[in-house]
Protein backbone atom coordinates (compact mmCIF):
# COMPACT_ATOMS: atom_id res chain seq x y z
CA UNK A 1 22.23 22.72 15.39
CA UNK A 2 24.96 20.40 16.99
CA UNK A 3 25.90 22.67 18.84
CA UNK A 4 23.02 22.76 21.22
CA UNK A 5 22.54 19.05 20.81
CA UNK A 6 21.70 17.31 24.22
CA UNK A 7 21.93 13.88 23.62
CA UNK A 8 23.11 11.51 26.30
CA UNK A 9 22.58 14.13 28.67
CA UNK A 10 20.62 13.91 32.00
CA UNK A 11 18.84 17.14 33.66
CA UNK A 12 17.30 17.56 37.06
CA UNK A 13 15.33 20.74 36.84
CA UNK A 14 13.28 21.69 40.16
CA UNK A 15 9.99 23.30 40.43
CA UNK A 16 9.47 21.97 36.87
CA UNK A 17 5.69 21.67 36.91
CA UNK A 18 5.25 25.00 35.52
CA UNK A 19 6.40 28.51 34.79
CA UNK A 20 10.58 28.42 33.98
CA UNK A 21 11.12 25.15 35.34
CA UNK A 22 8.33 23.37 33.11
CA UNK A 23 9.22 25.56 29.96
CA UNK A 24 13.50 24.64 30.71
CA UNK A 25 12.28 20.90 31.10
CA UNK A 26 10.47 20.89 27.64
CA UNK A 27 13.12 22.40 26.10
CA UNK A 28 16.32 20.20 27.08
CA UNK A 29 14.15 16.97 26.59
CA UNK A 30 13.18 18.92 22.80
CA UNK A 31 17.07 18.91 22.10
CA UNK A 32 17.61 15.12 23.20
CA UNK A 33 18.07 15.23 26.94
CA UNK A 34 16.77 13.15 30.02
CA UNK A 35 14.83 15.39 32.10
CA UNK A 36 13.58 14.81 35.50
CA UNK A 37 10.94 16.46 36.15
CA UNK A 38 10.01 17.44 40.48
CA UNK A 39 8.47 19.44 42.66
CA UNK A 40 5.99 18.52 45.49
CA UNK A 41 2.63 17.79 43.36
CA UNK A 42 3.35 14.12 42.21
CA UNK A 43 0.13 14.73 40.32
CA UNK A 44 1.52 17.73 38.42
CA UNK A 45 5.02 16.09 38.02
CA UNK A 46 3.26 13.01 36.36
CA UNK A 47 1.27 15.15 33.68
CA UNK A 48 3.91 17.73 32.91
CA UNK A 49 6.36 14.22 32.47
CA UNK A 50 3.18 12.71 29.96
CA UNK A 51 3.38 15.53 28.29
CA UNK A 52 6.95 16.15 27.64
CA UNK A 53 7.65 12.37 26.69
CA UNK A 54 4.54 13.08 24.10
CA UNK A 55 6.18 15.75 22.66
CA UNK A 56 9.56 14.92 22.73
CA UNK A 57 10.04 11.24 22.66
CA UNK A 58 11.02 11.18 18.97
CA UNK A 59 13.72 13.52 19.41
CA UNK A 60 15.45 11.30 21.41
CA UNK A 61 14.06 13.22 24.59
CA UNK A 62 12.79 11.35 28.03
CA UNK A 63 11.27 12.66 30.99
CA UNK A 64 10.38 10.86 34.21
CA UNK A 65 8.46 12.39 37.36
CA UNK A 66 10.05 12.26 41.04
CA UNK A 67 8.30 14.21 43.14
CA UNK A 68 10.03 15.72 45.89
CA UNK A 69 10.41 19.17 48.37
CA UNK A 70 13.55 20.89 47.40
CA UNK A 71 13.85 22.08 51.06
CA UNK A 72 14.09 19.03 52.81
CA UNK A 73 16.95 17.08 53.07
CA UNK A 74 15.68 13.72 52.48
CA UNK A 75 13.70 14.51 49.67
CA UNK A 76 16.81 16.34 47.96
CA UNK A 77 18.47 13.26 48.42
CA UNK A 78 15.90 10.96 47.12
CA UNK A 79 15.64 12.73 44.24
CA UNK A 80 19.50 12.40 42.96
CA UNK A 81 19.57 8.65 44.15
CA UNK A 82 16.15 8.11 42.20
CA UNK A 83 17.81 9.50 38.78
CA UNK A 84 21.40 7.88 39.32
CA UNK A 85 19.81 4.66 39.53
CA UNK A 86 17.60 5.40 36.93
CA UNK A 87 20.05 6.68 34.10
CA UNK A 88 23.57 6.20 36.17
CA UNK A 89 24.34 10.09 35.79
CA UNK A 90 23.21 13.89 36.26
CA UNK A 91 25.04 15.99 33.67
CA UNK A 92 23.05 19.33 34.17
CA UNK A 93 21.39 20.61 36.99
CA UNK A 94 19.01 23.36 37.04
CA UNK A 95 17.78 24.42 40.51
CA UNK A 96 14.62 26.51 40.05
CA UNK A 97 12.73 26.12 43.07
CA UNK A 98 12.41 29.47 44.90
CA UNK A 99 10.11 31.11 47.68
CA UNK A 100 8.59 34.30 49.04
CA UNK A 101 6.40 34.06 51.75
CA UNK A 102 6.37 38.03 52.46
CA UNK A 103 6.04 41.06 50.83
CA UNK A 104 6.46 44.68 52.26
CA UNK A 105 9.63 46.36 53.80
CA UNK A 106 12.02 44.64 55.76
CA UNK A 107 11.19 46.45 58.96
CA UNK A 108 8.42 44.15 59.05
CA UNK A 109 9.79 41.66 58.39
CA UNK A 110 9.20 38.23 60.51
CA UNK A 111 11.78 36.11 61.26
CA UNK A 112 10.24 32.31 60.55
CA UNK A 113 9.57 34.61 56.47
CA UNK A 114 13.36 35.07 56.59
CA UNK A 115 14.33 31.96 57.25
CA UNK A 116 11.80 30.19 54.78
CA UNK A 117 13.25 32.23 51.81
CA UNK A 118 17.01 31.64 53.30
CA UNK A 119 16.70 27.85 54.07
CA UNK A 120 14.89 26.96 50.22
CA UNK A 121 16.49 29.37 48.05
CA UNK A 122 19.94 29.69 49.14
CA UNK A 123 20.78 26.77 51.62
CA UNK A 124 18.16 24.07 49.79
CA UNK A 125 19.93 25.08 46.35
CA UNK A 126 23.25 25.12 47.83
CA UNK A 127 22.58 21.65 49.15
CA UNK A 128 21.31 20.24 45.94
CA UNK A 129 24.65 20.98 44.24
CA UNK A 130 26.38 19.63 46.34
CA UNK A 131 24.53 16.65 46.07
CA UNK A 132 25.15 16.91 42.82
CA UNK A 133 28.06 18.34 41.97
CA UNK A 134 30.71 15.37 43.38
CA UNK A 135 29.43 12.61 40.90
CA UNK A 136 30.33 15.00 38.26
CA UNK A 137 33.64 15.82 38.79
CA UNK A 138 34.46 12.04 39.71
CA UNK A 139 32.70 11.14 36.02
CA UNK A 140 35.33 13.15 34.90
CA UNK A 141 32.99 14.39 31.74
CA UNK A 142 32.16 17.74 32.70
CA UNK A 143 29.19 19.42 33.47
CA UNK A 144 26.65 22.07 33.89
CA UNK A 145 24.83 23.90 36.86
CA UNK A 146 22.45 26.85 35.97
CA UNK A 147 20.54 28.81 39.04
CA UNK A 148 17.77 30.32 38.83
CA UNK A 149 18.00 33.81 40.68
CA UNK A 150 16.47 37.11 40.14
CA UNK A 151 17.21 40.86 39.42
CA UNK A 152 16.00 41.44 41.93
CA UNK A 153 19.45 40.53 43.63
CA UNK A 154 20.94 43.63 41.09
CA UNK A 155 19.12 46.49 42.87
CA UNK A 156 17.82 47.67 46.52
CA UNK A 157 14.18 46.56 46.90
CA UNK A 158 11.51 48.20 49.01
CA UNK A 159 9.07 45.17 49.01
CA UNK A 160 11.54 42.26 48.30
CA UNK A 161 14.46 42.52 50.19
CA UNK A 162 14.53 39.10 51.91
CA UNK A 163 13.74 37.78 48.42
CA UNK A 164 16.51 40.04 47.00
CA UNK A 165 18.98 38.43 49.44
CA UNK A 166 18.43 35.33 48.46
CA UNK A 167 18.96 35.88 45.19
CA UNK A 168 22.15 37.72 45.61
CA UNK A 169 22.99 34.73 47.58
CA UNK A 170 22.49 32.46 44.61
CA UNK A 171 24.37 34.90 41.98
CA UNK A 172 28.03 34.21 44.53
CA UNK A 173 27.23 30.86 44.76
CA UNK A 174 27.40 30.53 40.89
CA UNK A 175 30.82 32.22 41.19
CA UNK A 176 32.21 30.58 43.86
CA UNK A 177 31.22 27.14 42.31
CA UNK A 178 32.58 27.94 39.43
CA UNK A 179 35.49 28.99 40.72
CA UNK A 180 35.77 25.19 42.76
CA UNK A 181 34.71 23.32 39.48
CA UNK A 182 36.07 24.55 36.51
CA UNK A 183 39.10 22.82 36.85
CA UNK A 184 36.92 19.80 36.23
CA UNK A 185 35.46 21.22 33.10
CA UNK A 186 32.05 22.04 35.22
CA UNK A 187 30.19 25.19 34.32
CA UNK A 188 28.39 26.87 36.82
CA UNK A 189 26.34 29.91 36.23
CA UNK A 190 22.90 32.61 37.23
CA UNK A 191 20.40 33.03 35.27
CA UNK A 192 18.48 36.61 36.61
CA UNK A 193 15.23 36.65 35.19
CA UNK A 194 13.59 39.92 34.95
CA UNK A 195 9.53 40.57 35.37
CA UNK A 196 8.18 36.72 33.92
CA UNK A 197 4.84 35.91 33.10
CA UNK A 198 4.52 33.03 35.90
CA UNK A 199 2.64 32.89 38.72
CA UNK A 200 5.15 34.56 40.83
CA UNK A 201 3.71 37.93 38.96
CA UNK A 202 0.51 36.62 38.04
CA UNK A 203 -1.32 39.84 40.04
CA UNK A 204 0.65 41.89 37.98
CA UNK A 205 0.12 40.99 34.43
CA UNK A 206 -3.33 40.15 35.29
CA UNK A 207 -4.27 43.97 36.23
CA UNK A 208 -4.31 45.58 32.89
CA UNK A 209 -3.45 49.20 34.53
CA UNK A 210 0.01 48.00 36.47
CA UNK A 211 0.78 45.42 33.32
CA UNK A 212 0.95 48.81 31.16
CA UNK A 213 2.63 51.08 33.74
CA UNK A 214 5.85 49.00 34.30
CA UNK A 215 5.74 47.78 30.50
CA UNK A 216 6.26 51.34 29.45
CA UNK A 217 9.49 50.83 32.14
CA UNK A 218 11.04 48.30 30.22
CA UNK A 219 13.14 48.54 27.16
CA UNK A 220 11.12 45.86 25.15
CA UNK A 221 7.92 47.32 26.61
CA UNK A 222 6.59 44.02 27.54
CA UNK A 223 7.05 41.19 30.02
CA UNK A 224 8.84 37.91 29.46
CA UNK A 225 7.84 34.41 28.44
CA UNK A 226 9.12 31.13 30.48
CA UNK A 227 10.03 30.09 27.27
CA UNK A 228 12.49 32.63 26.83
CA UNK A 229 14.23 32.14 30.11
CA UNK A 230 14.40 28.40 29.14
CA UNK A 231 16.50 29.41 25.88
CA UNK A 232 18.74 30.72 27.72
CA UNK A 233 19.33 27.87 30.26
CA UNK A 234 19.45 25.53 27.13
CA UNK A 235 22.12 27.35 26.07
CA UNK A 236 23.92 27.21 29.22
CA UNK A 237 23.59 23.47 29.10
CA UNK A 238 24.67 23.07 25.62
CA UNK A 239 28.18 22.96 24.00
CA UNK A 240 27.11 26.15 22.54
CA UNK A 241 27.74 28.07 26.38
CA UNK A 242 31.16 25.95 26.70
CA UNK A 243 33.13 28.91 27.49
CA UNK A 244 30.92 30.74 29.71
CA UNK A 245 30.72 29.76 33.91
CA UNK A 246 30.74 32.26 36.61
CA UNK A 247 28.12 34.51 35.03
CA UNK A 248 25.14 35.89 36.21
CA UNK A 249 23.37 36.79 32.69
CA UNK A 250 20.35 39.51 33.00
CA UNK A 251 17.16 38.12 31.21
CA UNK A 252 15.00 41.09 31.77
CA UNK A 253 14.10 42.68 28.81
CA UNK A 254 16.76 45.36 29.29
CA UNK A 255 15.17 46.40 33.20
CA UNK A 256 18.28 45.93 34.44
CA UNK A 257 19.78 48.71 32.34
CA UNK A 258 17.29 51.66 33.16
């Protein structure tokens, strides 16, 4: 499995003490990586980095904890200074973190909501590549930056639209960074989860009547794991996605097509 062999690679995953982030950080230390594990509960990041390094540590694997708030500026920073000292390098970045402080129709929608969701998921995750992103292209070795968006930038949205925004936000930035930094042998891509079970959608799968109305929506007829999502990031990452930047790839359990 060479191909998706991350040895002497370095990951910063955000919002990595649970749902996709803590699955994707699992799963690149399981194939050999550095992970850093963050997100604003040092408590959290410390247990979800004991328990990765537990796992892991004999495949070559290593996690450390630096907590930090993806939306402000000096934690951002903190956070790639912290892991450049620490291992001299980030080779894949996964920025996961991602709000939504309303729900309901736009026409309702206040403006300190709005710019919560723009400021952390677009202009925090903008902000964090590019961060990121220069120490890359000056290492000269390539790269790899996977976002975390939604499908629910794919479609209008009567209850997420300043979420959806975001998220459509995040699917040009992939492009447009990839665009910028594929000439340096960076790949930059979406990943647009469909209906997860994380706590984002925890009152839905937890109400056994809505659970089984939208399942019978969905091609697969059931919801997805974090797990799942993660595979698909760790294939991103890996030399097995080499050709592949600029692409916003549906994980939805075929929603997206009906």
């Amino acid at each position: 499995m060479s191909m998706f062999d991350l040895s002497d690679r370095v990951a910063v995953i955000t919002g990595s003490t649970k749902g996709i982030g803590k699955a994707t950080a699992a799963r690149m230390a399981q194939a050999g990586a550095k992970v850093t594990v963050s997100s604003r509960n040092a408590d959290a990041c410390e247990a979800v980095a004991a328990e990765i390094n537990a796992q892991w540590a004999a495949n070559g694997g290593e996690a450390i904890s630096i907590p930090a708030h993806a939306g402000r500026p000096e934690d951002r920073q903190h956070l790639v200074d912290t892991v450049m000292e620490r291992w001299g390098k980030i080779t894949d970045l996964v920025p996961n973190v991602g709000v939504n402080p309303y729900h309901g129709p736009m026409s309702g929608l206040p403006d300190s909501a709005f710019e919560k969701i723009l400021d952390t998921n677009v202009r925090g995750t903008f902000a964090l590549c590019q961060l990121v992103l220069p120490q890359m292209v000056e290492r000269g070795e390539g790269g790899s930056v996977t976002l975390i968006a939604s499908i629910a930038g794919l479609k209008g949205s009567h209850d997420l639209g300043a979420y959806a925004i975001s998220k459509v936000a995040e699917h040009q930035l992939a492009r447009n960074l990839a665009v910028e930094n594929g000439p340096y042998g960076i790949r930059v891509n979406a990943i647009a989860p469909g209906l997860i079970k994380t706590d984002f959608a925890e009152a839905l799968w937890t109400d056994p009547v809505r659970l089984e109305a939208v399942e019978n929506t969905l091609p697969l007829r059931r919801l997805g794991d974090p797990d799942e999502v993660a595979g698909v990031v760790l294939f991103l990452a890996s030399d097995a996605g080499a050709y592949v930047t600029g692409q916003v790839i549906n994980v939805c359990g075929g929603s997206s097509i009906v």
